[in-house]
N, C-alpha and C. Protein backbone atom coordinates (compact mmCIF):
# COMPACT_ATOMS: atom_id res chain seq x y z
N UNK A 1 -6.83 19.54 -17.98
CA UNK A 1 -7.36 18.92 -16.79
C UNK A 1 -8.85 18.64 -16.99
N UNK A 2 -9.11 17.71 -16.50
CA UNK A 2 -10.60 17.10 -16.35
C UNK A 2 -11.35 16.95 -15.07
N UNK A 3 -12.43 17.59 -14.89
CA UNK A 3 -13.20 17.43 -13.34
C UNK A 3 -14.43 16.06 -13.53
N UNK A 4 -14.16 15.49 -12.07
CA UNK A 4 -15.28 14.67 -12.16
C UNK A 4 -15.43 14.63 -10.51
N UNK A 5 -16.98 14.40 -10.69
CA UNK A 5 -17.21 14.32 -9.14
C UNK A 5 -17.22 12.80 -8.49
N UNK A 6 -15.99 12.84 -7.90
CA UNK A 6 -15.69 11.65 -7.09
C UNK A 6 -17.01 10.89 -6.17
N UNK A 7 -17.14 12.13 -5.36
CA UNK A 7 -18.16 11.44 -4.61
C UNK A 7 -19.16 12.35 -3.62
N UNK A 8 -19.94 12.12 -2.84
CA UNK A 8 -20.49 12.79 -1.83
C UNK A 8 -20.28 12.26 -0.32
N UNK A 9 -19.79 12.66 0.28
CA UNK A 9 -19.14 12.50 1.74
C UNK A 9 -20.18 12.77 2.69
N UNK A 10 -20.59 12.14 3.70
CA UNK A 10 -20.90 12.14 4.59
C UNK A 10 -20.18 11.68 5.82
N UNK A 11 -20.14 12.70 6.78
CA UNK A 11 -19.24 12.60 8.05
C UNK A 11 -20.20 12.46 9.23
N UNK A 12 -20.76 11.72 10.55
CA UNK A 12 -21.12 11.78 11.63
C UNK A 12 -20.11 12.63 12.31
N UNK A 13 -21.24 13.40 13.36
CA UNK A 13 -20.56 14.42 14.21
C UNK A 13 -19.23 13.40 15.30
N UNK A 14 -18.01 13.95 15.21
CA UNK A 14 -16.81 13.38 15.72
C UNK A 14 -16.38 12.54 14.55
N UNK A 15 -16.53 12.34 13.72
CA UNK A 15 -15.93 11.48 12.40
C UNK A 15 -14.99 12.07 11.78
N UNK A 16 -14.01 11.38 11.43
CA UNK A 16 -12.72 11.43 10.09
C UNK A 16 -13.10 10.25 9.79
N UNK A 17 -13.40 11.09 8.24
CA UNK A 17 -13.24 10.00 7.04
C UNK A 17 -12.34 8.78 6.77
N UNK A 18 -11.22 9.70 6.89
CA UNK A 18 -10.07 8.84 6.82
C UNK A 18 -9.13 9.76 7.60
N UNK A 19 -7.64 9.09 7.71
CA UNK A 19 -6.58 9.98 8.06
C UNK A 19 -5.86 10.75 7.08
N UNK A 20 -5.32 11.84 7.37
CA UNK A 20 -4.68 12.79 6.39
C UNK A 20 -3.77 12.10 5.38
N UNK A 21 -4.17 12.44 4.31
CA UNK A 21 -3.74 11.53 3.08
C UNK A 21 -3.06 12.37 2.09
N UNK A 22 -2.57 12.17 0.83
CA UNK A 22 -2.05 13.02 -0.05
C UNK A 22 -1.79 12.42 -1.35
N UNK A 23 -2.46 13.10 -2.50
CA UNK A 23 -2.59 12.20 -3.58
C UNK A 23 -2.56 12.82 -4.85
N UNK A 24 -1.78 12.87 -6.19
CA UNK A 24 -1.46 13.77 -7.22
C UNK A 24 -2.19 14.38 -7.86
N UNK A 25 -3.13 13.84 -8.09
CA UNK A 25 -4.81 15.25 -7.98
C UNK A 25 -5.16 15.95 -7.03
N UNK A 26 -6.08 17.62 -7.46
CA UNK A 26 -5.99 18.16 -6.62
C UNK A 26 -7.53 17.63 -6.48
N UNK A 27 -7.76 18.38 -5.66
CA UNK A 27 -9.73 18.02 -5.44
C UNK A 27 -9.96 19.20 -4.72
N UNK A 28 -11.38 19.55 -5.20
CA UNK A 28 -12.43 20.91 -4.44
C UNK A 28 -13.39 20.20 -3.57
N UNK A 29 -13.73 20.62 -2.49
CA UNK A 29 -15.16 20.23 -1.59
C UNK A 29 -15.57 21.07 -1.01
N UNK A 30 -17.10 21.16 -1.75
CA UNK A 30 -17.98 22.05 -1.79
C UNK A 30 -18.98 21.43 -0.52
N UNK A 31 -18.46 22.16 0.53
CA UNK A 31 -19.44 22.07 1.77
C UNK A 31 -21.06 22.09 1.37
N UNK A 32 -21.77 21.36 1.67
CA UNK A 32 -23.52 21.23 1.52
C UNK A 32 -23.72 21.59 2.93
N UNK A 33 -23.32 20.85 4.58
CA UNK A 33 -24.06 21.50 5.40
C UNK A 33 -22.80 20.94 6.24
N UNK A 34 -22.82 21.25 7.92
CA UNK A 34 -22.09 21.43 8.37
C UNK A 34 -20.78 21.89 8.99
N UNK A 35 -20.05 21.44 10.04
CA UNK A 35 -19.06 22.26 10.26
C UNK A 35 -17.81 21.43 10.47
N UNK A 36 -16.82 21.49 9.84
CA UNK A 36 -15.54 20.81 9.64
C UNK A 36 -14.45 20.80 10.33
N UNK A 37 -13.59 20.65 10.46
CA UNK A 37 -12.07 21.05 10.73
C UNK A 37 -11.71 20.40 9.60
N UNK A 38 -10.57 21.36 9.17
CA UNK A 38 -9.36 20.63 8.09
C UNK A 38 -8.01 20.96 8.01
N UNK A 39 -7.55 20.09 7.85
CA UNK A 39 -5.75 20.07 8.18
C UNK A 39 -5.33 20.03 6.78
N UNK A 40 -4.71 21.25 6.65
CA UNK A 40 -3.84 20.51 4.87
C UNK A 40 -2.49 21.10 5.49
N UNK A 41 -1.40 20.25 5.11
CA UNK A 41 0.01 20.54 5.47
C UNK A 41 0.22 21.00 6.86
N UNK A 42 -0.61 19.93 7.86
CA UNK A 42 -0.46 20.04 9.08
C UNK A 42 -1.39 21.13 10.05
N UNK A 43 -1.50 22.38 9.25
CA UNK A 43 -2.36 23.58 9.66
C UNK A 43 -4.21 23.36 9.97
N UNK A 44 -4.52 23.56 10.97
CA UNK A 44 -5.64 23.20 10.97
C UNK A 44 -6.53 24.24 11.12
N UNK A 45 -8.02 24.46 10.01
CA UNK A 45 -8.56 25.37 9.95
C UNK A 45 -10.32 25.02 10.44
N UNK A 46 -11.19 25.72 11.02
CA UNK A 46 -11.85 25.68 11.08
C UNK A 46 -13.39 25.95 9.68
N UNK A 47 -14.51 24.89 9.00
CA UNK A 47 -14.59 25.25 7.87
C UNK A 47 -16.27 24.79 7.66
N UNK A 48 -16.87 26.38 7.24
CA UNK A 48 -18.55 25.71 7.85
C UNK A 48 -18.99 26.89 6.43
N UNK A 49 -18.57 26.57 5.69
CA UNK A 49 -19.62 27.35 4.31
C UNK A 49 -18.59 27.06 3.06
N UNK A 50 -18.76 27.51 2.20
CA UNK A 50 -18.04 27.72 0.83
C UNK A 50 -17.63 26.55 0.03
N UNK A 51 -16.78 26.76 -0.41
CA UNK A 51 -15.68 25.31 -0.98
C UNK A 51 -13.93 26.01 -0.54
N UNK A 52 -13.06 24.68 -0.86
CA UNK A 52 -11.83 25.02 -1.04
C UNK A 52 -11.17 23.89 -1.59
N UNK A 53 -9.85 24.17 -1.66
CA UNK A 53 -9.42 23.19 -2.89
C UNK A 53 -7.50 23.53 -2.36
N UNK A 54 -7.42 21.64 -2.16
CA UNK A 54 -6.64 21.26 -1.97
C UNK A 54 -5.74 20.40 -3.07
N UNK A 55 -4.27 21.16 -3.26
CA UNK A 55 -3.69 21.11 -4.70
C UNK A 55 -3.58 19.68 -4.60
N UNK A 56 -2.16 19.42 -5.93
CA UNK A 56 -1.62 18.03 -5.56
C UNK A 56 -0.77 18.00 -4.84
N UNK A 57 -0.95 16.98 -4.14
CA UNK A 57 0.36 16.39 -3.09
C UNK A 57 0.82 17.10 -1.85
N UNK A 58 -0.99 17.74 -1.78
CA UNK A 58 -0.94 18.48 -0.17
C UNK A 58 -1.41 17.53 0.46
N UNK A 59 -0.90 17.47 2.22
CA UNK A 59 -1.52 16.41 2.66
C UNK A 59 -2.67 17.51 3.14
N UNK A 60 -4.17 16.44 3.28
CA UNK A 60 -5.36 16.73 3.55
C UNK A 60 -6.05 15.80 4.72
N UNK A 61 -6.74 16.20 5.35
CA UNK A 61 -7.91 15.47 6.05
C UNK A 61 -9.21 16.19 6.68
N UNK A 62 -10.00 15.90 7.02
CA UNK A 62 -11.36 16.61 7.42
C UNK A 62 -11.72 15.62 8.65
N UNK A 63 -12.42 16.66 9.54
CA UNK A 63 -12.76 16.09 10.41
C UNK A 63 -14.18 16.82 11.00
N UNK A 64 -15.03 15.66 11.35
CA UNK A 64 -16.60 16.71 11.45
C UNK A 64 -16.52 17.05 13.26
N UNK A 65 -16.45 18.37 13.35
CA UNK A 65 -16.61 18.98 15.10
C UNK A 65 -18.08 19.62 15.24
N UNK A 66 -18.68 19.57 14.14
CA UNK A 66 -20.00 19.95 14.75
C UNK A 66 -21.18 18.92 14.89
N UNK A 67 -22.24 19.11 15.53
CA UNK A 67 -23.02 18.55 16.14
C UNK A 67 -24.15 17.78 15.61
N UNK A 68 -23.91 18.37 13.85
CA UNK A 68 -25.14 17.73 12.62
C UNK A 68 -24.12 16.99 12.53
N UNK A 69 -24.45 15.97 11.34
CA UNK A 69 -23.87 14.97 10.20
C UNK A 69 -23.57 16.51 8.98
N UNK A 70 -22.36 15.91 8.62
CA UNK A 70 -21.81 17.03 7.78
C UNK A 70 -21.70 16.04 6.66
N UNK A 71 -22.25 17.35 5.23
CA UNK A 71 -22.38 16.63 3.76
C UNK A 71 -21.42 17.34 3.05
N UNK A 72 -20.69 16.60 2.39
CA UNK A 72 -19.76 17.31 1.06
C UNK A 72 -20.13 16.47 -0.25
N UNK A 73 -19.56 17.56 -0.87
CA UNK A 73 -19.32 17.04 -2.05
C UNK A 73 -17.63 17.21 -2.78
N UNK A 74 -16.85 15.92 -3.63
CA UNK A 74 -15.02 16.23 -3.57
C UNK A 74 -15.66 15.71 -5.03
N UNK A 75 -14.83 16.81 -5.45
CA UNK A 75 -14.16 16.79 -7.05
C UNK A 75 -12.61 16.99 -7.14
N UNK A 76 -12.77 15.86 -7.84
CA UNK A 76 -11.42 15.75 -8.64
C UNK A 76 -10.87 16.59 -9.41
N UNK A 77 -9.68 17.22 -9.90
CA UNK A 77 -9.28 17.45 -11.30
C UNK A 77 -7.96 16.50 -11.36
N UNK A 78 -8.25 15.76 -12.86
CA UNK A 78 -7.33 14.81 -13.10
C UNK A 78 -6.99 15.22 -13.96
N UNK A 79 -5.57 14.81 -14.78
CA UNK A 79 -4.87 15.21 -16.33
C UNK A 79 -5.93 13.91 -17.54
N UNK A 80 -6.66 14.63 -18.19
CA UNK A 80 -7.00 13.63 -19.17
C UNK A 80 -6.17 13.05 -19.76
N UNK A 81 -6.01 11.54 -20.26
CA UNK A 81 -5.27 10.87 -20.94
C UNK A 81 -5.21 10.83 -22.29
């Protein structure tokens, strides 16, 4: 497996990125600031420090409930070719 950093996310307070999605890489996101909600496989957790890491072909989404602009950062791990 190979990591690369996809991207850096920025969410406005009340923002989803997108809607809960699910995709054959897994990816880590390493919270920088703010406070989240996240749904993987329907379950929704509340998420304001650390990282976590959503396998393949879990469904995922994030959603910002707190009151800053919330920053991430999502890495990939892909199968090198």
């Amino acid at each position: 497996m190979a990591n690369r950093l996809k991207r850096m996310r920025h969410a406005a307070p009340g923002a989803m990125p997108h809607p809960p999605h699910r995709h054959v890489h897994s990816e880590m996101f390493l919270l920088r600031e703010g406070t989240l909600e996240l749904t993987v496989n329907g379950k929704t957790y509340r998420w304001d420090r650390d990282r976590l890491v959503c396998a393949s072909n879990e469904e995922h989404g994030v959603k910002n409930v707190g009151e800053r602009p919330a920053n991430l950062f999502v890495v990939e791990w892909v199968r090198a070719s």
